[in-house]
C-alpha atoms as a PDB file:
ATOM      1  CA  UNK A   1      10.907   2.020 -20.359  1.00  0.00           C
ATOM      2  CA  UNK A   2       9.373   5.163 -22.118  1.00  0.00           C
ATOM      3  CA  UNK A   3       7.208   3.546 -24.828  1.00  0.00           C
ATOM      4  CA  UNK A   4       6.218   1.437 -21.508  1.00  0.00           C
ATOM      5  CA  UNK A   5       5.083   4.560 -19.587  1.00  0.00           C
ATOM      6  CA  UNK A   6       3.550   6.345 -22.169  1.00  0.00           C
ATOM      7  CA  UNK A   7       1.321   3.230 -23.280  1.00  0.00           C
ATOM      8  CA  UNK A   8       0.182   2.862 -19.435  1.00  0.00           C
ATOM      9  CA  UNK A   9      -0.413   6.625 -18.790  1.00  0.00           C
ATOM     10  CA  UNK A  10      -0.352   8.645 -22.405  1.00  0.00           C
ATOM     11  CA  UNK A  11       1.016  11.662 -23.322  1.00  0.00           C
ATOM     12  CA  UNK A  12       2.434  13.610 -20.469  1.00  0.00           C
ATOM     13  CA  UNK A  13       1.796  17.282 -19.527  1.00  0.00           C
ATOM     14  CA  UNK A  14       5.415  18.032 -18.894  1.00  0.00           C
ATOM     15  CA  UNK A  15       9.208  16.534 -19.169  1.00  0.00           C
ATOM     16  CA  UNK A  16      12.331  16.857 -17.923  1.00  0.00           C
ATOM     17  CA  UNK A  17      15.383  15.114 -18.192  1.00  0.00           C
ATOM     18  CA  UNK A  18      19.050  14.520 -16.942  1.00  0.00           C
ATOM     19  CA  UNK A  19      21.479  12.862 -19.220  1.00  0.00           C
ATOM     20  CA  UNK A  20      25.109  12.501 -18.297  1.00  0.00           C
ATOM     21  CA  UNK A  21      28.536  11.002 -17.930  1.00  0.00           C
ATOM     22  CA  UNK A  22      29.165   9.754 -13.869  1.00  0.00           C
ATOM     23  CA  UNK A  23      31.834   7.273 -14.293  1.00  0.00           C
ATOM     24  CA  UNK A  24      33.829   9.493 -16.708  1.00  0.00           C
ATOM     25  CA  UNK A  25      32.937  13.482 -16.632  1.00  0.00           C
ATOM     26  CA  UNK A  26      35.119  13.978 -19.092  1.00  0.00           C
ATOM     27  CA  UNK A  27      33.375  11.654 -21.450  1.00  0.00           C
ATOM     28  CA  UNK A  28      31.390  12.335 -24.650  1.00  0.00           C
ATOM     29  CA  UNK A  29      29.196   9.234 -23.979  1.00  0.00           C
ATOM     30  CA  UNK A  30      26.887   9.702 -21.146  1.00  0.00           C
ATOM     31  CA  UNK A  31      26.297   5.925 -19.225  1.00  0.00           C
ATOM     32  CA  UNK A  32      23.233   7.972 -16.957  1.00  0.00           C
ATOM     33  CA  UNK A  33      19.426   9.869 -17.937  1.00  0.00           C
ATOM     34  CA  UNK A  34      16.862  10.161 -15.742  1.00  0.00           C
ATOM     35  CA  UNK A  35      13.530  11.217 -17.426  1.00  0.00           C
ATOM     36  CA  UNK A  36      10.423  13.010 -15.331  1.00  0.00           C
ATOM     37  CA  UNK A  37       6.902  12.736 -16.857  1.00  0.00           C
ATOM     38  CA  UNK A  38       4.883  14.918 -14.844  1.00  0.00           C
ATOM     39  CA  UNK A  39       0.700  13.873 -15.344  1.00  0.00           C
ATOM     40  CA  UNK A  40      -2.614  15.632 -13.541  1.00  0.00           C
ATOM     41  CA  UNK A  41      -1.823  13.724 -10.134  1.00  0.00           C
ATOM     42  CA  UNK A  42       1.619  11.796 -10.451  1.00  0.00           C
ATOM     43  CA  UNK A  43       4.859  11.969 -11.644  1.00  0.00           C
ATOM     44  CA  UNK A  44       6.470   8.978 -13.326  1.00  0.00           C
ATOM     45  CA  UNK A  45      10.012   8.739 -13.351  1.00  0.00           C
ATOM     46  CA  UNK A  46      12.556   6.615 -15.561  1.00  0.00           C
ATOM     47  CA  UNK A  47      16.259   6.134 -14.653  1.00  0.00           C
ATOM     48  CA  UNK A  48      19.090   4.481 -16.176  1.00  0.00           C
ATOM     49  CA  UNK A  49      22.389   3.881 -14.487  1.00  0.00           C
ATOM     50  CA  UNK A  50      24.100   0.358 -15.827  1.00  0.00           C
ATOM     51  CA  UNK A  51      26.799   1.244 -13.246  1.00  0.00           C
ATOM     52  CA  UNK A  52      24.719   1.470  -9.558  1.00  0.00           C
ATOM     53  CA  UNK A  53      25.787  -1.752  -7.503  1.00  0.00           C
ATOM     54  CA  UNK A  54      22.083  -2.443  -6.907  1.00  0.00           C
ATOM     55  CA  UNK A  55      19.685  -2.053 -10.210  1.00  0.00           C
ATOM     56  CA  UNK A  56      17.146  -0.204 -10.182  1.00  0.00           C
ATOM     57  CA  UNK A  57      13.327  -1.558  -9.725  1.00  0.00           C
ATOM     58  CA  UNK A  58      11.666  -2.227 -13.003  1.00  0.00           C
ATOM     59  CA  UNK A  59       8.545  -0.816 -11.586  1.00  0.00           C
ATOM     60  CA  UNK A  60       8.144   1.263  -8.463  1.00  0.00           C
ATOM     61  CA  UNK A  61       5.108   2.603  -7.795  1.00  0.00           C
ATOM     62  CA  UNK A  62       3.946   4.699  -4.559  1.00  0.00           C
ATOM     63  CA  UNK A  63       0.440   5.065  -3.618  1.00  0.00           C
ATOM     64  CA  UNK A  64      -1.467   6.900  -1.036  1.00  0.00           C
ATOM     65  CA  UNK A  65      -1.926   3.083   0.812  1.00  0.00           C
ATOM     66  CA  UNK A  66       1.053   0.571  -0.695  1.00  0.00           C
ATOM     67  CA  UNK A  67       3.792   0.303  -2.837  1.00  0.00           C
ATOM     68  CA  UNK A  68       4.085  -2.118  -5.577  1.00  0.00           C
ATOM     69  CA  UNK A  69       7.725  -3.054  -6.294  1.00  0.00           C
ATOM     70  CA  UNK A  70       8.905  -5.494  -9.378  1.00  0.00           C
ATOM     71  CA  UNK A  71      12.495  -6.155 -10.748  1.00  0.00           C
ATOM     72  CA  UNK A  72      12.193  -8.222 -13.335  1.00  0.00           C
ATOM     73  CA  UNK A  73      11.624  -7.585 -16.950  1.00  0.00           C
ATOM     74  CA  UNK A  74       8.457  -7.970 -18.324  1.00  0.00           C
ATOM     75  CA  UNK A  75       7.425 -11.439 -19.262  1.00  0.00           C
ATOM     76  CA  UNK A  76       6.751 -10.174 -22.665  1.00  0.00           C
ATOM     77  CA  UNK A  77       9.745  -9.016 -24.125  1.00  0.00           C
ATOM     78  CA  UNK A  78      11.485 -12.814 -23.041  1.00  0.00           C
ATOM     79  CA  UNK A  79       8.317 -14.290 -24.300  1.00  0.00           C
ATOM     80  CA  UNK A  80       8.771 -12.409 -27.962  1.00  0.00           C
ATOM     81  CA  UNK A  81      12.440 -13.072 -28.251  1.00  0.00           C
ATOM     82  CA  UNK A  82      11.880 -17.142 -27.896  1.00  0.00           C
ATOM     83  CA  UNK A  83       8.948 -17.006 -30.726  1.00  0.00           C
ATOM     84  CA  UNK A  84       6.133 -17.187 -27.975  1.00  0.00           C
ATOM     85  CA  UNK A  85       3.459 -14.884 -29.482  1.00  0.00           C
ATOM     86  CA  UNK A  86       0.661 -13.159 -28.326  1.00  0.00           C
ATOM     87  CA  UNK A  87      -2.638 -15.282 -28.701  1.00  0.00           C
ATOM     88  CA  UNK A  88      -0.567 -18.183 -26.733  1.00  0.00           C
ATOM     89  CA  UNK A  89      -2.142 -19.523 -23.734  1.00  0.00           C
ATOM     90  CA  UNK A  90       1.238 -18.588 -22.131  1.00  0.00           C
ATOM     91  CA  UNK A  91       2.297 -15.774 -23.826  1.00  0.00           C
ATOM     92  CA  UNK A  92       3.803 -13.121 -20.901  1.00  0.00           C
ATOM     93  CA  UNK A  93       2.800 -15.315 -17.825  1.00  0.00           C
ATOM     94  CA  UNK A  94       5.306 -14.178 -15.133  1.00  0.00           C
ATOM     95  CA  UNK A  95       6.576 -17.336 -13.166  1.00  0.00           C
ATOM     96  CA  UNK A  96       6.404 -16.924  -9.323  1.00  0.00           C
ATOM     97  CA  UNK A  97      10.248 -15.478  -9.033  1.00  0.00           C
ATOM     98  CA  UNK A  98       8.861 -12.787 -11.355  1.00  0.00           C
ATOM     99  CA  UNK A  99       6.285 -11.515  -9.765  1.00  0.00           C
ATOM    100  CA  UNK A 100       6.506  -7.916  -8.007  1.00  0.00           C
ATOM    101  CA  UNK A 101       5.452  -7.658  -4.445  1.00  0.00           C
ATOM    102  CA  UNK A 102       2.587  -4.863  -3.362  1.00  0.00           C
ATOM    103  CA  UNK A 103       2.998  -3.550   0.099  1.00  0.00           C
ATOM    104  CA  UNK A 104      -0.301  -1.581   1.099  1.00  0.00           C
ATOM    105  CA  UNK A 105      -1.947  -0.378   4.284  1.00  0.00           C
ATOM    106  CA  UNK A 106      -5.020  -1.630   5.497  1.00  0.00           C
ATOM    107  CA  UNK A 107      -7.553  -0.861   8.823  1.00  0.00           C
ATOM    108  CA  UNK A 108      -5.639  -3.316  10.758  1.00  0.00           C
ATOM    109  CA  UNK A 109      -1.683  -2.208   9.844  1.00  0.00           C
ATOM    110  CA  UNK A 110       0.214  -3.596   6.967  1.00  0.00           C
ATOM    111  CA  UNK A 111       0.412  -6.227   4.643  1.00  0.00           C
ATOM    112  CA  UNK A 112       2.167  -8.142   2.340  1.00  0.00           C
ATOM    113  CA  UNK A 113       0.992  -9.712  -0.733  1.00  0.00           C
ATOM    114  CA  UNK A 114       3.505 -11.037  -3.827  1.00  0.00           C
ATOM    115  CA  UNK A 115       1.339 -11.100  -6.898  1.00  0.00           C
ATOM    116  CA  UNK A 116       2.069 -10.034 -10.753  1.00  0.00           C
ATOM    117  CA  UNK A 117       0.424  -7.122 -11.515  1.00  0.00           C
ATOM    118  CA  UNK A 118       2.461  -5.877 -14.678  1.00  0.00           C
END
């Protein structure tokens, strides 16, 4: 998810991170990180915790009108791993039950659209 944020946004002007053991403290492997990349006007933030009961978004992204949720992986990396390459027509096409789903405010209220936008 890092090489992902850094290729959408570049080179960050600050970092911070938490890496740790939750399920065991006393553990020398850590099973948790959370990484903060902190840019002119946003902060993206990366989190990894295999043992949460719910996973985590793939992409969650706040703006000042709408939200833009996604859970599944990127087409892509399923795409590469069954020898579909990029050039192909359908090379990292998500399928409907893919696609992430973009709250947003408008001048009426709110609404709801589901459409793949990563």
């Amino acid at each position: 998810m890092l090489d992902q944020i850094l290729g959408l946004f570049g080179k960050p002007q600050t970092v911070s991170y938490d890496i740790r053991a939750i399920q065991n403290s006393a553990s020398t492997v850590d099973d948790f990180y959370e990484t903060q990349l902190f840019y002119d006007n946003f902060k993206a933030t990366v989190v990894s915790n295999p043992l949460a009961a719910r996973p985590y978004p793939r992409f969650l992204l706040h703006g000042t009108n709408g939200t833009y949720v996604k859970y599944d992986i990127d087409q892509q990396e399923n795409d590469l791993k069954l020898g579909i390459m990029p050039g192909d027509p359908n090379f990292g096409i998500d399928t409907p039950s893919q696609f992430g789903v973009v709250k947003y405010k408008t001048k009426m209220g709110i609404g709801l659209r589901n459409k793949s936008l990563l």
